[in-house]
N, C-alpha and C. Protein backbone atom coordinates (compact mmCIF):
# COMPACT_ATOMS: atom_id res chain seq x y z
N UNK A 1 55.96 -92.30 -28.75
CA UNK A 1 55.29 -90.98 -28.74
C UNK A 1 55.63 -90.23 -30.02
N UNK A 2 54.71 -89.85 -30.70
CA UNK A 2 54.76 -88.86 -31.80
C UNK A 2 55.63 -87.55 -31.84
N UNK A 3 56.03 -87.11 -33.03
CA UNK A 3 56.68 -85.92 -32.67
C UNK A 3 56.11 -84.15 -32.23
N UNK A 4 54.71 -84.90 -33.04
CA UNK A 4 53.92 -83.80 -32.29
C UNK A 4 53.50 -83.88 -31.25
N UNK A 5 53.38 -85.12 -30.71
CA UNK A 5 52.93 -85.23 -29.33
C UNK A 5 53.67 -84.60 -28.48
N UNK A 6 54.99 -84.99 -28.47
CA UNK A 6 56.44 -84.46 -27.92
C UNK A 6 56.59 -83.39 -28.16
N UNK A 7 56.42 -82.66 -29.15
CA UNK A 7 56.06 -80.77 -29.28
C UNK A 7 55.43 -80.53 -28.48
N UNK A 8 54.33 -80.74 -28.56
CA UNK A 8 52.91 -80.62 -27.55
C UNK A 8 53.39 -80.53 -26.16
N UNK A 9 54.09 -81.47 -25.86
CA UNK A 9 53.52 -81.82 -24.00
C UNK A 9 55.38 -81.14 -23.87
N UNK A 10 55.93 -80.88 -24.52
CA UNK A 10 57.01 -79.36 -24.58
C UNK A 10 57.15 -78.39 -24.03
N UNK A 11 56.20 -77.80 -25.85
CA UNK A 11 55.61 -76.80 -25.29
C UNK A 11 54.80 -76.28 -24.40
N UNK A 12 53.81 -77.34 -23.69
CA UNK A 12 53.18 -77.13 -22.64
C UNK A 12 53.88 -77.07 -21.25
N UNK A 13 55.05 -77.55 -21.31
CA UNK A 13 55.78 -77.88 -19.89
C UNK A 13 56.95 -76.04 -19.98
N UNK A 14 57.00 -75.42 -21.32
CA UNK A 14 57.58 -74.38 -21.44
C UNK A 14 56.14 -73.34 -20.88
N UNK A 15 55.21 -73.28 -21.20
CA UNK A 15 54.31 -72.50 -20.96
C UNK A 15 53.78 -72.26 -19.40
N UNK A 16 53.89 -73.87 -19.11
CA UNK A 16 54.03 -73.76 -17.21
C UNK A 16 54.70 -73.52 -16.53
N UNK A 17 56.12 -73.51 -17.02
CA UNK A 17 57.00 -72.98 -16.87
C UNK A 17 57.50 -71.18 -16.53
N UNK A 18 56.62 -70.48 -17.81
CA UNK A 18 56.71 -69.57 -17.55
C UNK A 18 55.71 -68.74 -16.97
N UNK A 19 54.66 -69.47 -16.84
CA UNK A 19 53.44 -68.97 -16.23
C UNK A 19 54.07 -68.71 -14.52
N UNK A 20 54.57 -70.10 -14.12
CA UNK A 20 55.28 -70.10 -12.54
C UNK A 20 55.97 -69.04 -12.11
N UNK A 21 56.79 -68.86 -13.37
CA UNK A 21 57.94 -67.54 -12.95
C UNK A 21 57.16 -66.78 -12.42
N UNK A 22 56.41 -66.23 -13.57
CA UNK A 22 55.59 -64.97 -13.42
C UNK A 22 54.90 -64.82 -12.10
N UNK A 23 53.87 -66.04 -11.66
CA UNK A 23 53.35 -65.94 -10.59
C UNK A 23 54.33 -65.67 -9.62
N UNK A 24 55.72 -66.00 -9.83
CA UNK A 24 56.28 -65.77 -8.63
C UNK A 24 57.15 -64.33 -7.97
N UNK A 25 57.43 -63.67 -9.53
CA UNK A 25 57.72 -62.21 -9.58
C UNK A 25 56.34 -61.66 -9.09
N UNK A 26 55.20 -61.78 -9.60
CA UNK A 26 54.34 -60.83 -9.19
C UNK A 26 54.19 -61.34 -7.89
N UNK A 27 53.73 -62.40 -6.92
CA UNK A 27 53.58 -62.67 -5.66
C UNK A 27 54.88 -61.73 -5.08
N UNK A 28 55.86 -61.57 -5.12
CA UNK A 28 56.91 -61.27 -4.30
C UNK A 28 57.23 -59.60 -4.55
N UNK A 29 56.63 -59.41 -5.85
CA UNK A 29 56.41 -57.96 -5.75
C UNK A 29 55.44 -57.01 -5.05
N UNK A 30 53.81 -58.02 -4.79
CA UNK A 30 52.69 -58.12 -4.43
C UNK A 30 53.24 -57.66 -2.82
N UNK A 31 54.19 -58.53 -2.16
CA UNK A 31 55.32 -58.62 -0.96
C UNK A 31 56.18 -57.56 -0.84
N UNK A 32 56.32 -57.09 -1.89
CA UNK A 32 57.40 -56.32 -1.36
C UNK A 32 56.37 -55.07 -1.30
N UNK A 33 55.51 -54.63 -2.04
CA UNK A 33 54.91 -52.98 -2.08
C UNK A 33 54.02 -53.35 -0.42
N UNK A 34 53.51 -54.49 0.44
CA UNK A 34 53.30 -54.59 1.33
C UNK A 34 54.05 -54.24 2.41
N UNK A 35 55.27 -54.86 2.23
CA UNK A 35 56.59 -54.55 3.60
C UNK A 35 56.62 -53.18 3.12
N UNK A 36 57.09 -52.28 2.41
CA UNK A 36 57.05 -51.32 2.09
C UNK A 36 56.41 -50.57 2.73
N UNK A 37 54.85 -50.96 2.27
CA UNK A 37 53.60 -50.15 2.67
C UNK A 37 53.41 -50.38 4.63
N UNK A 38 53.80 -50.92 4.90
CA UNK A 38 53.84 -51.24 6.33
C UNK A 38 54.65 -50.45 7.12
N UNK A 39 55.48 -50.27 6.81
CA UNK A 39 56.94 -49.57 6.96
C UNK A 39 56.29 -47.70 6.96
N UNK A 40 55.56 -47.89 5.98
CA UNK A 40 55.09 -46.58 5.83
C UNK A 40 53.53 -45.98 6.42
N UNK A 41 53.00 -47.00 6.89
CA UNK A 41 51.57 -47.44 7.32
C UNK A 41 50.55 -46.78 6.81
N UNK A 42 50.70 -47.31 5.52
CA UNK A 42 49.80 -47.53 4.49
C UNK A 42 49.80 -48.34 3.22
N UNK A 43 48.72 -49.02 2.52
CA UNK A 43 48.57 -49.38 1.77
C UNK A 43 49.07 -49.14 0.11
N UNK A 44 50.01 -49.79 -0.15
CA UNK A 44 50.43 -49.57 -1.68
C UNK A 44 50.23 -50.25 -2.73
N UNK A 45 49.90 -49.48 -3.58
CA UNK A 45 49.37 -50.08 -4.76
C UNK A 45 49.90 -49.93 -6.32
N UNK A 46 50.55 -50.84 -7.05
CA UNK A 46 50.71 -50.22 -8.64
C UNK A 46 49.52 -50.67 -9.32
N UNK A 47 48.30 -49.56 -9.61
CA UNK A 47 47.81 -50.09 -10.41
C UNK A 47 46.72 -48.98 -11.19
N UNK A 48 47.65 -49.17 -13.17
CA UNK A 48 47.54 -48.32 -13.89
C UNK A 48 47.32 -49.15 -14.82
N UNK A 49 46.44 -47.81 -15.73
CA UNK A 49 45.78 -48.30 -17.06
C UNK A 49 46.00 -47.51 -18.26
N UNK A 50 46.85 -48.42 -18.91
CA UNK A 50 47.32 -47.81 -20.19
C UNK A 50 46.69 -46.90 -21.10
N UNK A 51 47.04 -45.12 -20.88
CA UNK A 51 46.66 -44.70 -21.63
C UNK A 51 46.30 -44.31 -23.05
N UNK A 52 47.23 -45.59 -23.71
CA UNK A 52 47.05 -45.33 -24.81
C UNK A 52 45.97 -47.03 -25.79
N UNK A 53 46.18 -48.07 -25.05
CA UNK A 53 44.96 -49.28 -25.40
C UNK A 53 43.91 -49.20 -24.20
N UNK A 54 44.47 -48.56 -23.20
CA UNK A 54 43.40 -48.91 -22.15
C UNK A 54 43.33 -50.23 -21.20
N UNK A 55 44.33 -51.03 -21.46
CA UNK A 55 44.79 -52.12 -20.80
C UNK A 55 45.40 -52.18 -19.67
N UNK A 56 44.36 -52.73 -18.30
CA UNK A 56 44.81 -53.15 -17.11
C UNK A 56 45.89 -53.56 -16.96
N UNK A 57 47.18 -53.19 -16.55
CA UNK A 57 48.99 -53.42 -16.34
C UNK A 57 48.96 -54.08 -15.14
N UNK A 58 49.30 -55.22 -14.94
CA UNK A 58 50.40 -55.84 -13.89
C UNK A 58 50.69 -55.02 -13.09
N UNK A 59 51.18 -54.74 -11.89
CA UNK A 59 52.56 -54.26 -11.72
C UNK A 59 53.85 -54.39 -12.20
N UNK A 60 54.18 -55.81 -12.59
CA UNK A 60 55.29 -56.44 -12.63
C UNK A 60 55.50 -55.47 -14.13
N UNK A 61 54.37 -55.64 -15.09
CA UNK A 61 54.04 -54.99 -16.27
C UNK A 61 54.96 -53.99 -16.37
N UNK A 62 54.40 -52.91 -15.52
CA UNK A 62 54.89 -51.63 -15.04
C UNK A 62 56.42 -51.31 -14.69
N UNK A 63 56.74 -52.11 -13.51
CA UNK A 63 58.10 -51.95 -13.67
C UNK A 63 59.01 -52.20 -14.76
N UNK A 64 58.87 -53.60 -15.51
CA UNK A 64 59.09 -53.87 -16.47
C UNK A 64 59.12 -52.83 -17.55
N UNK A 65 57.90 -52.05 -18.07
CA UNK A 65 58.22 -50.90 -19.11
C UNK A 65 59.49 -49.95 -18.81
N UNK A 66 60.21 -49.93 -17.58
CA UNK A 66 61.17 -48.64 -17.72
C UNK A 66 62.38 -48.85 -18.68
N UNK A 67 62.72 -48.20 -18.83
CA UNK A 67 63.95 -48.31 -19.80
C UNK A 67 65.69 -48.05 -18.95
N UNK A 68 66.69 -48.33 -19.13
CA UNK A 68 67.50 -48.31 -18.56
C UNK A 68 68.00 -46.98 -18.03
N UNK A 69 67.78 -45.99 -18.71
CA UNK A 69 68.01 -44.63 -18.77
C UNK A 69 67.49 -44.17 -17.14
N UNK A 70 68.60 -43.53 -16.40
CA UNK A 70 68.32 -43.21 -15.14
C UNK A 70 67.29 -42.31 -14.97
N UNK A 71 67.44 -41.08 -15.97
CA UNK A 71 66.40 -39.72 -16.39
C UNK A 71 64.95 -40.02 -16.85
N UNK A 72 65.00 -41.19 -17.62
CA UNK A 72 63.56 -41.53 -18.50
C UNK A 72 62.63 -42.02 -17.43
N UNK A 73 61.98 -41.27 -16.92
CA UNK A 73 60.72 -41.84 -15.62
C UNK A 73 59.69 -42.33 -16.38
N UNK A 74 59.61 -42.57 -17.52
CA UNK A 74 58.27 -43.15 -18.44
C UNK A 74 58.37 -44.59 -18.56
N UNK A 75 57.24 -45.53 -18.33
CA UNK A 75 57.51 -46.77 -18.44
C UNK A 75 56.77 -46.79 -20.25
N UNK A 76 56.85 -47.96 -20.64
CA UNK A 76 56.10 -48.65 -21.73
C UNK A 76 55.32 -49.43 -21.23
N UNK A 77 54.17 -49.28 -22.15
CA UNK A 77 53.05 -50.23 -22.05
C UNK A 77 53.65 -51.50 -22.93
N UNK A 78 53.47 -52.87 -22.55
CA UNK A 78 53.53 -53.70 -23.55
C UNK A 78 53.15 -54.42 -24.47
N UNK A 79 51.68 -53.84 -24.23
CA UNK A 79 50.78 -54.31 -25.28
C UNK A 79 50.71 -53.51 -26.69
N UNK A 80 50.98 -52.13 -26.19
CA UNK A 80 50.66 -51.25 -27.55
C UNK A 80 52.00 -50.37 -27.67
N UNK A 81 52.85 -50.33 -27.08
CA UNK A 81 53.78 -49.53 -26.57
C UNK A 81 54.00 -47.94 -26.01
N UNK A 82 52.74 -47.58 -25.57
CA UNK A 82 52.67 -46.31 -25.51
C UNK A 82 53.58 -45.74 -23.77
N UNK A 83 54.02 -44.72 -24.01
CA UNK A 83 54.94 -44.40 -22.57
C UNK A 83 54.16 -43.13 -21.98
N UNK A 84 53.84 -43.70 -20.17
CA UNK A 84 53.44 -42.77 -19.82
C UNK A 84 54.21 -43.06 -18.21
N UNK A 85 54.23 -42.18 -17.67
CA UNK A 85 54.42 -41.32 -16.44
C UNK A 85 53.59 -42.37 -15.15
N UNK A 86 54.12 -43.61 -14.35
CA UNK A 86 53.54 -44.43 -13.58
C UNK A 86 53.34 -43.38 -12.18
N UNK A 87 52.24 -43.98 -11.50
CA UNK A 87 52.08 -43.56 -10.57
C UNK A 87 52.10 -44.91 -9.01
N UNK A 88 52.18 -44.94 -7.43
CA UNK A 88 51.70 -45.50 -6.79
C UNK A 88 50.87 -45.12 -6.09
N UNK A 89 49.72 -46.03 -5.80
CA UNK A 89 48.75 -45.48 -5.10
C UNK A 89 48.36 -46.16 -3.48
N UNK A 90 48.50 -44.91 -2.65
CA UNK A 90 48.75 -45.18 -1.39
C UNK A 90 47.00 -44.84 -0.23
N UNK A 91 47.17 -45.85 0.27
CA UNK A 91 45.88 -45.55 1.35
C UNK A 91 46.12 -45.60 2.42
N UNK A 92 46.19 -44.71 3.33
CA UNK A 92 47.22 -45.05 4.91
C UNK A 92 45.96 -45.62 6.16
N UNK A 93 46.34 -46.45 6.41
CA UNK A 93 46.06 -47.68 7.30
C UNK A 93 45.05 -46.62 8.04
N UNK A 94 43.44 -46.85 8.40
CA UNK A 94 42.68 -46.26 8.98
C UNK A 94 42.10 -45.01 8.30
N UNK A 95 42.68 -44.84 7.36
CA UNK A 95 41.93 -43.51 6.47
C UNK A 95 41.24 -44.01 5.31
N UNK A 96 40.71 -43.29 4.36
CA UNK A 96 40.26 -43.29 2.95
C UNK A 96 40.79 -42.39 2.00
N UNK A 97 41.76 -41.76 2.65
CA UNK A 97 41.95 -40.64 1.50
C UNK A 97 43.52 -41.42 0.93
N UNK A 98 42.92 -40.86 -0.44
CA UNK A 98 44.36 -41.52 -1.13
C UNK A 98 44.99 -40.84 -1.88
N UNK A 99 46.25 -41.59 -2.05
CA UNK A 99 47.18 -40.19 -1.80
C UNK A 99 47.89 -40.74 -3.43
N UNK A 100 48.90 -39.93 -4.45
CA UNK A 100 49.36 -40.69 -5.57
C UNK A 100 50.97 -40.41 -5.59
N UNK A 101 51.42 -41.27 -6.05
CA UNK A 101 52.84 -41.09 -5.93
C UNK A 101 53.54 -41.51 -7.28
N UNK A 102 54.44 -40.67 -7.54
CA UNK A 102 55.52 -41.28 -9.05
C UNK A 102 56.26 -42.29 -8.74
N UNK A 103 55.91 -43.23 -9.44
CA UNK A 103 56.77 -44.62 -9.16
C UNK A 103 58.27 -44.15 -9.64
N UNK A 104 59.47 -44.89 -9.44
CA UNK A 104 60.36 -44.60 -9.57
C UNK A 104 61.18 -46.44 -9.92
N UNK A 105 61.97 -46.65 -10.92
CA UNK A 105 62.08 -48.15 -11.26
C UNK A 105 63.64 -47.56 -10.36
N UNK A 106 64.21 -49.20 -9.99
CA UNK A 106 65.71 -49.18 -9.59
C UNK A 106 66.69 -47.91 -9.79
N UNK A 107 66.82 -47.91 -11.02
CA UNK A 107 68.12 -46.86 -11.77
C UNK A 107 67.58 -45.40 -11.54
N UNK A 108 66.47 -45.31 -11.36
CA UNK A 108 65.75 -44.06 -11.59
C UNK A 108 66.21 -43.32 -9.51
N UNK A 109 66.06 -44.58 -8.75
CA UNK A 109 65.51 -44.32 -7.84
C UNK A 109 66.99 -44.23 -7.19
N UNK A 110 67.88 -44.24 -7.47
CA UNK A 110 69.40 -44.48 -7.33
C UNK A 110 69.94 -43.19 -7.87
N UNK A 111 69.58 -42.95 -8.64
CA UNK A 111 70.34 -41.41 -9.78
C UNK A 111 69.48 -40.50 -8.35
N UNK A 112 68.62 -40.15 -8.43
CA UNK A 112 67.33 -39.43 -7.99
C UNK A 112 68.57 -39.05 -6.68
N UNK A 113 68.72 -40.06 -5.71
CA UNK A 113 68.99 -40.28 -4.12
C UNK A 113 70.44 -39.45 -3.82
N UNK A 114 71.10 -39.28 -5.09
CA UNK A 114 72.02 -38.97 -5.13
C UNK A 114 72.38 -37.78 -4.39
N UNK A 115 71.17 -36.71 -4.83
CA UNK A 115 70.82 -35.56 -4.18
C UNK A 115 70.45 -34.82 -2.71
N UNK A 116 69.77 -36.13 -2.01
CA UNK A 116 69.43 -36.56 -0.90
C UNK A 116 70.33 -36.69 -0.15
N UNK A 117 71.42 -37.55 -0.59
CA UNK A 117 72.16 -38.16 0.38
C UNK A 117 72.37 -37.93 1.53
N UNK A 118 72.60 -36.27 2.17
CA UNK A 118 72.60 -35.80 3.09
C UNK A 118 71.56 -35.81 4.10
N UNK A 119 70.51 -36.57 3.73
CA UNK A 119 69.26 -35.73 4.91
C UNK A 119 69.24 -37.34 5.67
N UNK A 120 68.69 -36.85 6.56
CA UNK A 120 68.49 -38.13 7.20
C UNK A 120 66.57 -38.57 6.95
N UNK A 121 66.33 -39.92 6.82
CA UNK A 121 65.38 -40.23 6.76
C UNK A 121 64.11 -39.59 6.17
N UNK A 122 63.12 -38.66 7.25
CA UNK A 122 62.19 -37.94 7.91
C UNK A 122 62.40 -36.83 6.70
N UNK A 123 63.59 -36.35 6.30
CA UNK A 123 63.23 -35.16 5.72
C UNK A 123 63.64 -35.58 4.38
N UNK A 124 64.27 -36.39 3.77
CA UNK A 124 64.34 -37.26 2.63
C UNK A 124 62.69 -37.49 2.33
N UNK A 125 61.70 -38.06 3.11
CA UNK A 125 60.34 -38.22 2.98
C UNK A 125 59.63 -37.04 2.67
N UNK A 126 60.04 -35.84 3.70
CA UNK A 126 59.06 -34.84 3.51
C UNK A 126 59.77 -34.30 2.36
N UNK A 127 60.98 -33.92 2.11
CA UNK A 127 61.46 -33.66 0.48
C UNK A 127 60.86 -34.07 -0.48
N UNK A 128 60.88 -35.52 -0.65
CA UNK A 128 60.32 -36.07 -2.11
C UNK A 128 59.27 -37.33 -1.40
N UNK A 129 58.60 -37.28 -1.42
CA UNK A 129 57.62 -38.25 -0.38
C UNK A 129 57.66 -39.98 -1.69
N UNK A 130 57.53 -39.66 -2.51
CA UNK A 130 57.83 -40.40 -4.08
C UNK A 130 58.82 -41.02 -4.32
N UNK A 131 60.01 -40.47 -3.95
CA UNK A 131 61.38 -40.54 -4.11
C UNK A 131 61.47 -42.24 -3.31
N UNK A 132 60.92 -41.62 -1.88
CA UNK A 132 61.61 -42.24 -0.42
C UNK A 132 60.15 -43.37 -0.63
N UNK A 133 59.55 -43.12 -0.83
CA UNK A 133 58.53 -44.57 -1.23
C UNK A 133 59.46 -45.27 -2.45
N UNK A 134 59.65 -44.85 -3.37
CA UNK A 134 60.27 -45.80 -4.17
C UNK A 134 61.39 -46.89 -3.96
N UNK A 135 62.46 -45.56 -3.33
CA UNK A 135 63.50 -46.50 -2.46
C UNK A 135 63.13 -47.47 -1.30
N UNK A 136 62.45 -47.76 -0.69
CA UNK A 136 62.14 -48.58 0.34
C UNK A 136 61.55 -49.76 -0.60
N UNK A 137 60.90 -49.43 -1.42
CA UNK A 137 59.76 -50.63 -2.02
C UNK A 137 61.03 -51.32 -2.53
N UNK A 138 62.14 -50.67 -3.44
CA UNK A 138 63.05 -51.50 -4.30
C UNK A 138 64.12 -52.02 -3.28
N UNK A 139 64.70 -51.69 -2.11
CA UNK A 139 65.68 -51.60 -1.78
C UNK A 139 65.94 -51.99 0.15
N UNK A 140 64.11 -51.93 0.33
CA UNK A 140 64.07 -52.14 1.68
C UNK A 140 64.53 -51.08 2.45
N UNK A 141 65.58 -50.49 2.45
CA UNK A 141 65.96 -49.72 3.67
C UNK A 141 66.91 -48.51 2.76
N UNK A 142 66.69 -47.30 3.15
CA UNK A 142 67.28 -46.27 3.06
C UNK A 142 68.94 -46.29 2.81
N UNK A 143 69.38 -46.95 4.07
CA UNK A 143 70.70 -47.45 4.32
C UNK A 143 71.33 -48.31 2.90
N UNK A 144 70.38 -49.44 2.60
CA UNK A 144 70.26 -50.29 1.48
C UNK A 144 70.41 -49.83 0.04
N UNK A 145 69.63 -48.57 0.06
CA UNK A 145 69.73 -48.47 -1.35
C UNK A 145 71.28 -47.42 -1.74
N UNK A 146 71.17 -46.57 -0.88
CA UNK A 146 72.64 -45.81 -0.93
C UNK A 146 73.92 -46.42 -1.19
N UNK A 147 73.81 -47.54 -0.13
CA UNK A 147 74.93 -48.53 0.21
C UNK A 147 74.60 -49.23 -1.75
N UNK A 148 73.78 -49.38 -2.61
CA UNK A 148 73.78 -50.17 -4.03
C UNK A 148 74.65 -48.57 -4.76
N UNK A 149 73.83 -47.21 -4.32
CA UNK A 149 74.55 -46.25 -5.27
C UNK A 149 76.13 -45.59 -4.68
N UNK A 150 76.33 -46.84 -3.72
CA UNK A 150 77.95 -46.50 -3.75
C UNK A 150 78.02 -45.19 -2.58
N UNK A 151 77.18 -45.09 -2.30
CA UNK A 151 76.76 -43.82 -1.34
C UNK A 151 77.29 -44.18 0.06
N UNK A 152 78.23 -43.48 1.08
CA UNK A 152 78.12 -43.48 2.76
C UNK A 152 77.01 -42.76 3.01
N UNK A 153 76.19 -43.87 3.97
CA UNK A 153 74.97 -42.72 4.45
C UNK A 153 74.92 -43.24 6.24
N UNK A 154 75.15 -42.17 6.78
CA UNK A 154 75.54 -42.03 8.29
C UNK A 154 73.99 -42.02 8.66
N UNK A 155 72.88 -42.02 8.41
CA UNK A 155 71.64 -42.09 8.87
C UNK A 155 71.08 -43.43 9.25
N UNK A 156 70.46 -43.59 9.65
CA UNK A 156 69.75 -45.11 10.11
C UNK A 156 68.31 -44.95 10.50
N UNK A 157 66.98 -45.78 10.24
CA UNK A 157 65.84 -45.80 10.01
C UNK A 157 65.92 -46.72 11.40
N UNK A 158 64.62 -45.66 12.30
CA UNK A 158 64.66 -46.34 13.49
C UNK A 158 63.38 -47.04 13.55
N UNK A 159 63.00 -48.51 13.35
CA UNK A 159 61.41 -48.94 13.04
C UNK A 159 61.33 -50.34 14.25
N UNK A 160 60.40 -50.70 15.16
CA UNK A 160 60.53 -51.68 16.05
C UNK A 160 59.51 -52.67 14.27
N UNK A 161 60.24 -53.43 13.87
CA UNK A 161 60.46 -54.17 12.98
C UNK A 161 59.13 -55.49 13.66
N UNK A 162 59.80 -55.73 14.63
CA UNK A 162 58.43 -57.60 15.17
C UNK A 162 57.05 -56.74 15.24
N UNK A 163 56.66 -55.25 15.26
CA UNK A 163 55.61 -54.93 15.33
C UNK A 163 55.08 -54.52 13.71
N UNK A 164 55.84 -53.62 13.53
CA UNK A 164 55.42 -53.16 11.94
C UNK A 164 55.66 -54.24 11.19
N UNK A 165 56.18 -54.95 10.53
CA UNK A 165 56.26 -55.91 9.73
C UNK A 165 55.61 -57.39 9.93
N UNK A 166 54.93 -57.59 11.40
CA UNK A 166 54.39 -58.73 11.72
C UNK A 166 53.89 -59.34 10.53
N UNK A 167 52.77 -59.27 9.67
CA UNK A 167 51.67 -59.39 8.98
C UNK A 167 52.34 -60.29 8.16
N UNK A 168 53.65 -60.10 7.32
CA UNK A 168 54.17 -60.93 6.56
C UNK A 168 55.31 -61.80 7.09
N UNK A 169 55.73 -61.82 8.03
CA UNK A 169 56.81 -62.82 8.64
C UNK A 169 56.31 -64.15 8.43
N UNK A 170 57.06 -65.07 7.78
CA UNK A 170 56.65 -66.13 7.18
C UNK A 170 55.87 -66.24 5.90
N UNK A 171 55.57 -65.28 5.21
CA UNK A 171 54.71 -65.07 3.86
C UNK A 171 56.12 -64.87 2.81
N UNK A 172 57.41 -64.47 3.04
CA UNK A 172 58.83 -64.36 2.14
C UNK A 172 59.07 -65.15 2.59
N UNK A 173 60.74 -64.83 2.27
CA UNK A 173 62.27 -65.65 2.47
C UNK A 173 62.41 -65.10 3.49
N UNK A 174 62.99 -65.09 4.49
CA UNK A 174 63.23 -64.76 5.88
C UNK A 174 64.75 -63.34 5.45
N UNK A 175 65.41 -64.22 4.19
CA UNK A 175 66.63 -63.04 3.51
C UNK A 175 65.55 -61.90 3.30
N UNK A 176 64.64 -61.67 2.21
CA UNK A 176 63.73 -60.93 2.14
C UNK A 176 63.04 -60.07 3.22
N UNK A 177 62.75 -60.50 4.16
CA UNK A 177 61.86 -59.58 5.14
C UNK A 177 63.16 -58.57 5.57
N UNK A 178 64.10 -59.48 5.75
CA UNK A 178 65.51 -58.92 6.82
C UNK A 178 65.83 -57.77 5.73
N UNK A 179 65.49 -57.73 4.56
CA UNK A 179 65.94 -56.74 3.70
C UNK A 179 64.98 -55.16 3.94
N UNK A 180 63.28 -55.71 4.27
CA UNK A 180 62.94 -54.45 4.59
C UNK A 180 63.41 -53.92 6.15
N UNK A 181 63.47 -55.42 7.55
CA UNK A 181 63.64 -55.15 8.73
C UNK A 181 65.08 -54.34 9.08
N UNK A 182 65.90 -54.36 8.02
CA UNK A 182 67.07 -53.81 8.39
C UNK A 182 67.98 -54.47 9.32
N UNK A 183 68.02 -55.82 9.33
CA UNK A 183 68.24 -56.67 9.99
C UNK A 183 69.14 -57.78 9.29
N UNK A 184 69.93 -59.07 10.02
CA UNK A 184 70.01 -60.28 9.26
C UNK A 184 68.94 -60.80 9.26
N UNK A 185 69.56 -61.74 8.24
CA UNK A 185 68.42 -63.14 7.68
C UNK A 185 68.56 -63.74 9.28
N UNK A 186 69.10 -64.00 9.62
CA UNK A 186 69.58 -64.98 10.76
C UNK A 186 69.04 -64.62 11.86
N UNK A 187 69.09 -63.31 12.33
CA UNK A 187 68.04 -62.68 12.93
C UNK A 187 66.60 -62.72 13.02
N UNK A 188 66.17 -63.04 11.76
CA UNK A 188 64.40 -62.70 11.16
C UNK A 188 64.39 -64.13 11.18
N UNK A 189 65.02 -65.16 11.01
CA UNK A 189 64.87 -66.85 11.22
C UNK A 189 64.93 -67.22 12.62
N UNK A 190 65.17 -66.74 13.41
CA UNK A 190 65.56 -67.28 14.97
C UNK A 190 64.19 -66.58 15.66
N UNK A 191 63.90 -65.62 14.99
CA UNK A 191 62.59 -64.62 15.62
C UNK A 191 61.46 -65.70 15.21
N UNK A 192 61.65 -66.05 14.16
CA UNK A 192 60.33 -66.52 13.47
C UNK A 192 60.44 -68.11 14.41
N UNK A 193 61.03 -68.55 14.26
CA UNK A 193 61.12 -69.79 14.93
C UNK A 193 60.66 -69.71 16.54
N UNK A 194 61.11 -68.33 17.14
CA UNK A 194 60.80 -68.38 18.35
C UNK A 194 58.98 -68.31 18.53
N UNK A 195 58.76 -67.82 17.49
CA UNK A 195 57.20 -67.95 17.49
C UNK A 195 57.02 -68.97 17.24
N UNK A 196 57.04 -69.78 16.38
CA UNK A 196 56.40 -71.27 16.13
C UNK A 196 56.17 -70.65 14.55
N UNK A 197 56.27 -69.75 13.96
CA UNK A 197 55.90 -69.30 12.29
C UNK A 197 56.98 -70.51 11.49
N UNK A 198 56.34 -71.43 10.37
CA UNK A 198 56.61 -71.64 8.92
C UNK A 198 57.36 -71.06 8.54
N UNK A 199 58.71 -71.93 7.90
CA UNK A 199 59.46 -71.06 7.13
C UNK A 199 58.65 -70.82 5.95
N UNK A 200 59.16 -70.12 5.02
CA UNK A 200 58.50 -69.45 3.60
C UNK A 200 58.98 -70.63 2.73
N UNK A 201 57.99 -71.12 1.46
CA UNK A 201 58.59 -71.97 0.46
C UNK A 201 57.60 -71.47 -0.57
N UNK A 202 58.42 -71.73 -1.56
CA UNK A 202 57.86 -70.98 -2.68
C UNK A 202 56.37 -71.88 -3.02
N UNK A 203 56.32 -72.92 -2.52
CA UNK A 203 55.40 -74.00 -2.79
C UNK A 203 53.48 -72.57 -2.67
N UNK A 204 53.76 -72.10 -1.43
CA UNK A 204 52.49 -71.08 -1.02
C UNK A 204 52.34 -70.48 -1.98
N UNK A 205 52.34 -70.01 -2.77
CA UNK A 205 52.40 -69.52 -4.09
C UNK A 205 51.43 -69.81 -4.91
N UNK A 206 51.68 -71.07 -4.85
CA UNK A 206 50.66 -71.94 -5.77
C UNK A 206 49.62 -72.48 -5.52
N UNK A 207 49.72 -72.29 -3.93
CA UNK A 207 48.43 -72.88 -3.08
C UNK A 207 47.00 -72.09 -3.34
């Protein structure tokens, strides 16, 4: 085999390579603004267009532009680099009216909570409705994300989980769902099994 040939079928095995990743961050992000949105019963959506080329963003895109800075709520575009102010866009299950929300990346959504800490749930939502969407999408559970900013939080999110979350049980990792159900993995595997549901393999993905 040639050495360009061997470049060639390389670089092509690097390019499929990273194409896979990708499909697989965005599928599981695709997953997570769903459990999220379920949790919240409605429909979530990242999807923004760069105000400064005009270029349709990913989500993955989107999160990706934030910068480490807890304060800086502006993502980057990556095509042209321009920074603007993300939004999510929410449609609640049986309505049409839609509603917009400030996305909030990890670090952002952690500094932010800090403030919160005290409320329980319900009024954490009606406080910053933005805030408490962000944290759930990144973090699954209220409890979850506090417990990452080092936070005691004596509150607990009361959700019958086999009803609201049905839709995707078996579409993740069974670790994954248990992260929005507030639950173990071990738990969300013994449930799923008792139904007769497929475990999750990344293989669906590609199907």
């Amino acid at each position: 085999m040639g050495l360009g040939i061997g470049h060639g079928l390389h670089l092509g095995q690097e390019i499929a390579l990273k194409i896979s990743i990708e499909q697989k961050r965005g599928y599981m992000l695709e997953m997570q603004l769903a459990l999220s949105g379920l949790k919240s019963g409605e429909k979530l959506e990242i999807t923004e267009r760069c105000p400064g080329c005009n270029v349709e963003l990913k989500p993955i895109e989107v999160l990706e532009g934030f910068s480490s800075d807890p304060t800086d709520l502006d993502t980057t575009c990556p095509h042209c680099g321009k920074k603007f102010r993300p939004k999510m866009r929410a449609v609640r299950f049986g309505s049409r009216n839609v509603e917009h929300y400030q996305l909030y990346c990890p670090a952002q959504t952690l500094h932010a909570l800090r403030s919160h800490c005290k409320l329980p749930p319900f009024e954490i939502e009606r406080a910053n409705a933005a805030l408490y969407r962000s944290a759930i999408l990144h973090f699954g559970t209220l409890k979850a994300a506090m417990k990452e900013a080092r936070i005691t939080y004596r509150f607990t999110e009361k959700m019958d989980w086999k009803v609201k979350l049905a839709p995707i049980l078996g579409r993740v990792p069974d670790v994954m769902f248990a992260k929005y159900a507030g639950v173990s993995p071990a738990t969300v595997g013994k449930y799923r099994r008792m139904l007769g549901i497929r475990r999750f393999t990344s293989q669906e993905i590609y199907e």
